[in-house]
PDB file of N, CA and C in Angstrom:
ATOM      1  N   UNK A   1    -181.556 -58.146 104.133  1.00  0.00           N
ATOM      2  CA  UNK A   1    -180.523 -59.124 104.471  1.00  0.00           C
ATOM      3  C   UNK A   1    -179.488 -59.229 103.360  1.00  0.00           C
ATOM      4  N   UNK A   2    -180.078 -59.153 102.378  1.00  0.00           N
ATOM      5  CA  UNK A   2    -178.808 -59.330 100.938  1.00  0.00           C
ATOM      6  C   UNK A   2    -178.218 -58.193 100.714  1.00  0.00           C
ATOM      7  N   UNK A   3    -178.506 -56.855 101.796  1.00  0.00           N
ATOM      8  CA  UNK A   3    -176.889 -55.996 101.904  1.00  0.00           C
ATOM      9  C   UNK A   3    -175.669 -56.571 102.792  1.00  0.00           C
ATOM     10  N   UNK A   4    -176.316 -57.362 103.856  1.00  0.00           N
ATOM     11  CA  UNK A   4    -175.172 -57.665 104.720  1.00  0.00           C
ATOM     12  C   UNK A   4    -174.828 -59.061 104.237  1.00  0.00           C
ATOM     13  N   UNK A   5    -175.230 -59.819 103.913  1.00  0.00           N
ATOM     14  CA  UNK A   5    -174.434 -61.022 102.911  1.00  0.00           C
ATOM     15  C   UNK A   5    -172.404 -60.728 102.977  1.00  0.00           C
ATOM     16  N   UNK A   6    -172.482 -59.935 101.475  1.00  0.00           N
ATOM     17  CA  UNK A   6    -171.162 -59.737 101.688  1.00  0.00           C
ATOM     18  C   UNK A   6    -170.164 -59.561 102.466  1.00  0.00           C
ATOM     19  N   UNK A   7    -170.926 -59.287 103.086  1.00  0.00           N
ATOM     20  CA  UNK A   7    -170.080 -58.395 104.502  1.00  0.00           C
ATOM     21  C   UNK A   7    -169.829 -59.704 106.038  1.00  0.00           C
ATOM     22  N   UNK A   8    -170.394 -61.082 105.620  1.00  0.00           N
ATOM     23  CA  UNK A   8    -170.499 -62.392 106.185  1.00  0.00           C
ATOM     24  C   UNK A   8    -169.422 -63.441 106.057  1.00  0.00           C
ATOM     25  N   UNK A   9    -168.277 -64.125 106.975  1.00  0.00           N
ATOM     26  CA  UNK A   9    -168.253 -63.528 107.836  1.00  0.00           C
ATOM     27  C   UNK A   9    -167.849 -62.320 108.346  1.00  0.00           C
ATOM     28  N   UNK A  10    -168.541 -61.913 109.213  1.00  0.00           N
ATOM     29  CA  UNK A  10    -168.150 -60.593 109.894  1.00  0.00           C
ATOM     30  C   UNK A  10    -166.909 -60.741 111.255  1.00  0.00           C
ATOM     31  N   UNK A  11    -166.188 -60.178 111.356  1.00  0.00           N
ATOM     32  CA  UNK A  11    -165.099 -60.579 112.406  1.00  0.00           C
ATOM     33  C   UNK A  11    -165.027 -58.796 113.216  1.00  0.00           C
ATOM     34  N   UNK A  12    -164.895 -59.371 114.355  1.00  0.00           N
ATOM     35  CA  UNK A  12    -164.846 -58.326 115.182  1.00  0.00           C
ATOM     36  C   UNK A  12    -163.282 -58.149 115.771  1.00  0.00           C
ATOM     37  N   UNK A  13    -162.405 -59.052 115.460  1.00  0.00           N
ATOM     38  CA  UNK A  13    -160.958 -58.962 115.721  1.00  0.00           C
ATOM     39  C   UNK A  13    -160.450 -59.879 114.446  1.00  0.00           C
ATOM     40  N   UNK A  14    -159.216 -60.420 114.161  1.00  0.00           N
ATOM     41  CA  UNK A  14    -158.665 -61.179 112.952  1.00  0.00           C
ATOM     42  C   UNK A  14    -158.750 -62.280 113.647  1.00  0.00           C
ATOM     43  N   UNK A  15    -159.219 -62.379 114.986  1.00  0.00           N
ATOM     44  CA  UNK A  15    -158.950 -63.892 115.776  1.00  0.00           C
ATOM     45  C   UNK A  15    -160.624 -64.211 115.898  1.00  0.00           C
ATOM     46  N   UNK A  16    -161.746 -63.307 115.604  1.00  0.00           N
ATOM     47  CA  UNK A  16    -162.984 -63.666 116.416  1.00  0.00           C
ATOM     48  C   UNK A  16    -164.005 -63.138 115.297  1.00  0.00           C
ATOM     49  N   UNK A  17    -165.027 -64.399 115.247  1.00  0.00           N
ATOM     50  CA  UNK A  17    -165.974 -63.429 114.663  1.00  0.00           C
ATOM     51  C   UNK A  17    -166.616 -63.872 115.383  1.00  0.00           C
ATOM     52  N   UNK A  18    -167.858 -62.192 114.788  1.00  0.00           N
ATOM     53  CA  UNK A  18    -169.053 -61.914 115.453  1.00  0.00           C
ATOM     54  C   UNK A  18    -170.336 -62.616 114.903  1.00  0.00           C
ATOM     55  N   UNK A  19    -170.556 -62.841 113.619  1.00  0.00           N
ATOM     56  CA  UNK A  19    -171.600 -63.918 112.683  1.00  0.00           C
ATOM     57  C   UNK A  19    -170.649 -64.366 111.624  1.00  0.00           C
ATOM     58  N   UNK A  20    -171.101 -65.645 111.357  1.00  0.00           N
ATOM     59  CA  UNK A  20    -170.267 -66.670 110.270  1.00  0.00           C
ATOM     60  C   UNK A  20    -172.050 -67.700 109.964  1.00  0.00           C
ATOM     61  N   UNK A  21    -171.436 -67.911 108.938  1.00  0.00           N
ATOM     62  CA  UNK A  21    -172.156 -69.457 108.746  1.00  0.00           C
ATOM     63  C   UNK A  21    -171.914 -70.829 109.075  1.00  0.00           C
ATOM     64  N   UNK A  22    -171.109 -70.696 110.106  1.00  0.00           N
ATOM     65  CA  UNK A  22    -170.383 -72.126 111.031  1.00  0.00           C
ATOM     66  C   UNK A  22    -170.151 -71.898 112.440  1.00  0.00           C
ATOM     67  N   UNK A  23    -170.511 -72.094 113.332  1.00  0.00           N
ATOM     68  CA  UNK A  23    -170.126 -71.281 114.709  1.00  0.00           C
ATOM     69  C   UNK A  23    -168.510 -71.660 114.843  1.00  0.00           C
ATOM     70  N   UNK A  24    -167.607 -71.095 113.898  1.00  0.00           N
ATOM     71  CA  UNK A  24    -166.276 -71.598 114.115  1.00  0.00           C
ATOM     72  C   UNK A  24    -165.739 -69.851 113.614  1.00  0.00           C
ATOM     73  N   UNK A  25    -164.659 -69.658 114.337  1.00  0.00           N
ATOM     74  CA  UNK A  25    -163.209 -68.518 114.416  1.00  0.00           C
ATOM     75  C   UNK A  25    -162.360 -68.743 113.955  1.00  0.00           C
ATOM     76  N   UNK A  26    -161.899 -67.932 113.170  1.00  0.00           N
ATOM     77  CA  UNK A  26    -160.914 -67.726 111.631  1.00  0.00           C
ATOM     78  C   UNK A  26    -159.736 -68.616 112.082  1.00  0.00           C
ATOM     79  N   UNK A  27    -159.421 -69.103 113.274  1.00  0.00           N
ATOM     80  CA  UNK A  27    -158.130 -70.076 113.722  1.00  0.00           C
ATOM     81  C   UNK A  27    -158.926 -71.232 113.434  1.00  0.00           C
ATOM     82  N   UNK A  28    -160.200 -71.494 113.861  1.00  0.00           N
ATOM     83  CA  UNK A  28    -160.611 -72.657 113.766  1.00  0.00           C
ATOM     84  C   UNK A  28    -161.273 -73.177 115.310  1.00  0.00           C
ATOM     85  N   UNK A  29    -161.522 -72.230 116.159  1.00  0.00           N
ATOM     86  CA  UNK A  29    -161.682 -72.764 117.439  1.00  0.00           C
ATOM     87  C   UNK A  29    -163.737 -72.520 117.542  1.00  0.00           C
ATOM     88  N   UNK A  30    -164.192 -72.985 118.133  1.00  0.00           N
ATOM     89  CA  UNK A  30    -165.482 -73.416 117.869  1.00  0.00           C
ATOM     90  C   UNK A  30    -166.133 -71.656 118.909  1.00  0.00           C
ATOM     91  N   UNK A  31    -167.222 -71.647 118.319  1.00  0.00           N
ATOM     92  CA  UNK A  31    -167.509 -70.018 119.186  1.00  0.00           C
ATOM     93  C   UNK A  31    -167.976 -70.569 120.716  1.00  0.00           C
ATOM     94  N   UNK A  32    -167.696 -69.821 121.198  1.00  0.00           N
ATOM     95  CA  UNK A  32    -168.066 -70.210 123.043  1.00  0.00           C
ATOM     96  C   UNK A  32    -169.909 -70.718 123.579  1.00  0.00           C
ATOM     97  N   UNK A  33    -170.062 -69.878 123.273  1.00  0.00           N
ATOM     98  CA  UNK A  33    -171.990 -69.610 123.328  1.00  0.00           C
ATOM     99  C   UNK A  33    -172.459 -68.960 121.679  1.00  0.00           C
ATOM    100  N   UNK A  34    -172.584 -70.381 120.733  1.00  0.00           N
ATOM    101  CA  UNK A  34    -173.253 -69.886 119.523  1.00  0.00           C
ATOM    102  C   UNK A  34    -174.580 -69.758 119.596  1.00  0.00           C
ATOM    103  N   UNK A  35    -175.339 -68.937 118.594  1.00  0.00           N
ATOM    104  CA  UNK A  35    -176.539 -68.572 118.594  1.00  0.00           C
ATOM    105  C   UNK A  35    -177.093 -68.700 117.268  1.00  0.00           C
ATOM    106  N   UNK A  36    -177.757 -69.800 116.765  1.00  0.00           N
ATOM    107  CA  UNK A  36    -178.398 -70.285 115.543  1.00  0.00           C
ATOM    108  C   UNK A  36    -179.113 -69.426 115.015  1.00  0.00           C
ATOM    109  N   UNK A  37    -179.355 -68.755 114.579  1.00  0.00           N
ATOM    110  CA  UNK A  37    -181.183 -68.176 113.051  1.00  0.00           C
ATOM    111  C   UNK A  37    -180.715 -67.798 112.084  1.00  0.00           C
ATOM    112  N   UNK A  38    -181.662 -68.460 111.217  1.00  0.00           N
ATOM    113  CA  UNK A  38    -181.711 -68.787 109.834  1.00  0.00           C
ATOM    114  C   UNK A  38    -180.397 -69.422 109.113  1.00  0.00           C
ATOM    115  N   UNK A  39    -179.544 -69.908 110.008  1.00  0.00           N
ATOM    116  CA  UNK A  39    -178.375 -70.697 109.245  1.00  0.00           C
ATOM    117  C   UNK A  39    -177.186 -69.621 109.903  1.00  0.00           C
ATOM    118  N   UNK A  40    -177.325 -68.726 110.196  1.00  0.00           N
ATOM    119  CA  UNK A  40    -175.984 -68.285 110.548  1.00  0.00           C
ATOM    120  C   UNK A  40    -176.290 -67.927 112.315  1.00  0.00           C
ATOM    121  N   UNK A  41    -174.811 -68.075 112.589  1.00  0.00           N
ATOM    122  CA  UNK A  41    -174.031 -68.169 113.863  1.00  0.00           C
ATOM    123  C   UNK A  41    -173.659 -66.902 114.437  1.00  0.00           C
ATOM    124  N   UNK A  42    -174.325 -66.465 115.613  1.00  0.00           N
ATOM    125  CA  UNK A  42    -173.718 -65.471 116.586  1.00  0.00           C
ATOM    126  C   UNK A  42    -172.902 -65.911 117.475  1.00  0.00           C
ATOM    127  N   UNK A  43    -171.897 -65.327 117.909  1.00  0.00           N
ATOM    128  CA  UNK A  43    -170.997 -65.335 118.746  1.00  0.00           C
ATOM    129  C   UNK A  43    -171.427 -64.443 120.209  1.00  0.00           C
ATOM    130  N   UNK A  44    -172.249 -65.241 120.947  1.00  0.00           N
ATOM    131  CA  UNK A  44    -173.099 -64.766 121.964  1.00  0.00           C
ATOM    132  C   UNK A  44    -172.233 -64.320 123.183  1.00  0.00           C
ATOM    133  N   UNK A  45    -170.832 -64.755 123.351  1.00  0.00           N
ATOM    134  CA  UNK A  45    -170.006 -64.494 124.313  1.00  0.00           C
ATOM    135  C   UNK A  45    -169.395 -63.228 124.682  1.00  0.00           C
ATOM    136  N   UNK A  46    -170.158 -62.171 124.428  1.00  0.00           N
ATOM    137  CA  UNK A  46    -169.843 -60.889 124.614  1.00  0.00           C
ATOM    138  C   UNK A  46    -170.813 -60.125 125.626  1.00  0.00           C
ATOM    139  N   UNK A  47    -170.163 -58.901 125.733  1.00  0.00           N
ATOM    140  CA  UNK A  47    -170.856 -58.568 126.884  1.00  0.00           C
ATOM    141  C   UNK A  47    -172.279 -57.503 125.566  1.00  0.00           C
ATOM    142  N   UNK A  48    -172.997 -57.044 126.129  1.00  0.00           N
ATOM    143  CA  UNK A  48    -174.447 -56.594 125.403  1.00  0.00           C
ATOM    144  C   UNK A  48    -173.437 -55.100 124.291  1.00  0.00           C
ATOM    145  N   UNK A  49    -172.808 -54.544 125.357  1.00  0.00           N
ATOM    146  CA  UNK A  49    -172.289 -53.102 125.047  1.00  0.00           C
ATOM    147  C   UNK A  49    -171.265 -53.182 123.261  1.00  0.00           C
ATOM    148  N   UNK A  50    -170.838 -54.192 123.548  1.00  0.00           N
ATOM    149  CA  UNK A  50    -169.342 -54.670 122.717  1.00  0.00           C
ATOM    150  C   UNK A  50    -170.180 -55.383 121.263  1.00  0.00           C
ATOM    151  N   UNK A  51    -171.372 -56.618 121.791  1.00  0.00           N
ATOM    152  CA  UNK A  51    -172.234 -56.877 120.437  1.00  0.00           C
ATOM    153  C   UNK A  51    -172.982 -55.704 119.932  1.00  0.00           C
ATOM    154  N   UNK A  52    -173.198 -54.834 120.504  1.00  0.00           N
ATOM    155  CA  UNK A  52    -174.423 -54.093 120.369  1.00  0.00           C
ATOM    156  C   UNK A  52    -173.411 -52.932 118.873  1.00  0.00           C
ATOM    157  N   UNK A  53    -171.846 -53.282 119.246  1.00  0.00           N
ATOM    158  CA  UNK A  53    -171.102 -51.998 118.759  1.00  0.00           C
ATOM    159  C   UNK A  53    -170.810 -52.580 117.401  1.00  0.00           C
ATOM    160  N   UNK A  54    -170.351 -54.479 117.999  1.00  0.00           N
ATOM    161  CA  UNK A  54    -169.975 -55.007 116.329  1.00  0.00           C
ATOM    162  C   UNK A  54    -170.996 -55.043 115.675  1.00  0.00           C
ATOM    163  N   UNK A  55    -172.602 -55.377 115.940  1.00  0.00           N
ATOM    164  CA  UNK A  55    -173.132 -55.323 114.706  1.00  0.00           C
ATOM    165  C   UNK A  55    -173.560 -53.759 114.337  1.00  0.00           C
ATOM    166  N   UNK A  56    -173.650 -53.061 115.267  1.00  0.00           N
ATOM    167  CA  UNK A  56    -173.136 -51.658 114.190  1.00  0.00           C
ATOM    168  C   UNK A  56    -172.100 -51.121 113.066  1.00  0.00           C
ATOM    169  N   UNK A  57    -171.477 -52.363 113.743  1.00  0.00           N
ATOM    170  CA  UNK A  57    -169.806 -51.674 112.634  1.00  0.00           C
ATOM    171  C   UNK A  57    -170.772 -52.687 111.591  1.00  0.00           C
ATOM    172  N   UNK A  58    -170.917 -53.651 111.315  1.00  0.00           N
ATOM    173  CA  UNK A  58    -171.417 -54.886 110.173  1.00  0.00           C
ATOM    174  C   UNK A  58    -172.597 -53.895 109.744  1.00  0.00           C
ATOM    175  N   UNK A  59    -173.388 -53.555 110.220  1.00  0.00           N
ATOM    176  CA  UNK A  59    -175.030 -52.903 109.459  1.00  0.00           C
ATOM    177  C   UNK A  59    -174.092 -51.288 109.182  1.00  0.00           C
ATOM    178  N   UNK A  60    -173.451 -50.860 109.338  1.00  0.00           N
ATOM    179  CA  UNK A  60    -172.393 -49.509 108.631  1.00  0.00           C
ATOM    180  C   UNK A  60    -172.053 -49.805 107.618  1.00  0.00           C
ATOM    181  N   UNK A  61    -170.904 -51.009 107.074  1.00  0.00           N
ATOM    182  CA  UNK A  61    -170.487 -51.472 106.120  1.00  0.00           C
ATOM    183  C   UNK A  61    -171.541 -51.571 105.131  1.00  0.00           C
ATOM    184  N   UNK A  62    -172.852 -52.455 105.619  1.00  0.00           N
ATOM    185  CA  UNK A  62    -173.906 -52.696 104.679  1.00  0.00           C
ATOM    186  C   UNK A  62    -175.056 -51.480 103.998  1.00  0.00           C
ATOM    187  N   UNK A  63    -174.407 -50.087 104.879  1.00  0.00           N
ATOM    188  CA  UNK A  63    -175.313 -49.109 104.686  1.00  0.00           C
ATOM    189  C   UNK A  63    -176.732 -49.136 105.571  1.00  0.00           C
ATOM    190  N   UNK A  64    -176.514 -49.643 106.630  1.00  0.00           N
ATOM    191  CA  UNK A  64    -178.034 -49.505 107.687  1.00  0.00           C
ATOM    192  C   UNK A  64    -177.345 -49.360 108.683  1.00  0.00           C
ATOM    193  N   UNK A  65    -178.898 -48.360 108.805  1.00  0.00           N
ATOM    194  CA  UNK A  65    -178.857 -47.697 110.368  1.00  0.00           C
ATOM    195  C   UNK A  65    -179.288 -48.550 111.270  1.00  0.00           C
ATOM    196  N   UNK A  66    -178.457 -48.425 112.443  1.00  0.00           N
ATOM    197  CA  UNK A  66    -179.509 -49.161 113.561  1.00  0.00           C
ATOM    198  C   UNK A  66    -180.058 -47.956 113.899  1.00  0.00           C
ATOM    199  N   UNK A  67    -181.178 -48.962 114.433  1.00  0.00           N
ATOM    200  CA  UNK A  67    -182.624 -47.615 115.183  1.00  0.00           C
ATOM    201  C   UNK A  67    -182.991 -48.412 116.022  1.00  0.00           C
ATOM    202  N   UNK A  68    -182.549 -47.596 117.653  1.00  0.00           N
ATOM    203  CA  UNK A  68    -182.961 -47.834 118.697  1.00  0.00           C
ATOM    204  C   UNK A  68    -184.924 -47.818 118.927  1.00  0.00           C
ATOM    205  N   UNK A  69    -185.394 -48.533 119.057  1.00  0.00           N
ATOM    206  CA  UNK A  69    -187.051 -48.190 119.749  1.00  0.00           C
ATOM    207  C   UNK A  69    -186.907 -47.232 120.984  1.00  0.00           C
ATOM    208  N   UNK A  70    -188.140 -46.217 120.306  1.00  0.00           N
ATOM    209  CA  UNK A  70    -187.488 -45.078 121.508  1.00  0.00           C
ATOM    210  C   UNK A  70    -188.579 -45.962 122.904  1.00  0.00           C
TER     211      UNK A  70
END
């Protein structure tokens, strides 16, 4: 977890993020469907395909692979 720290919040556009430590968007507008653990906030309002891509781009930055379960 303390590679992706830095990399928190993570924004998936300059208008939206994807995890923060506030369920709130860089304008200030509250996330649609937040998702609580361990203190930080998902932005659940996406479709599976589109989250599945931002937290790849976020675990890239941090140097991890995702690994599908075969």
């Amino acid at each position: 977890m303390s590679e992706i720290l830095p990399h928190i919040p993570f924004g998936i556009s300059s208008k939206r993020f994807l995890i923060s430590r506030t369920p709130t968007h860089p304008a200030g507008h509250d996330f649609f469907v937040p998702v609580n653990y361990g203190g930080y906030y998902m932005e659940a309002h996406r479709s599976y395909k589109n989250a599945i891509s931002g937290l790849n781009k976020l675990l890239t930055r941090a140097n991890i692979e995702l690994v599908y379960p075969a």
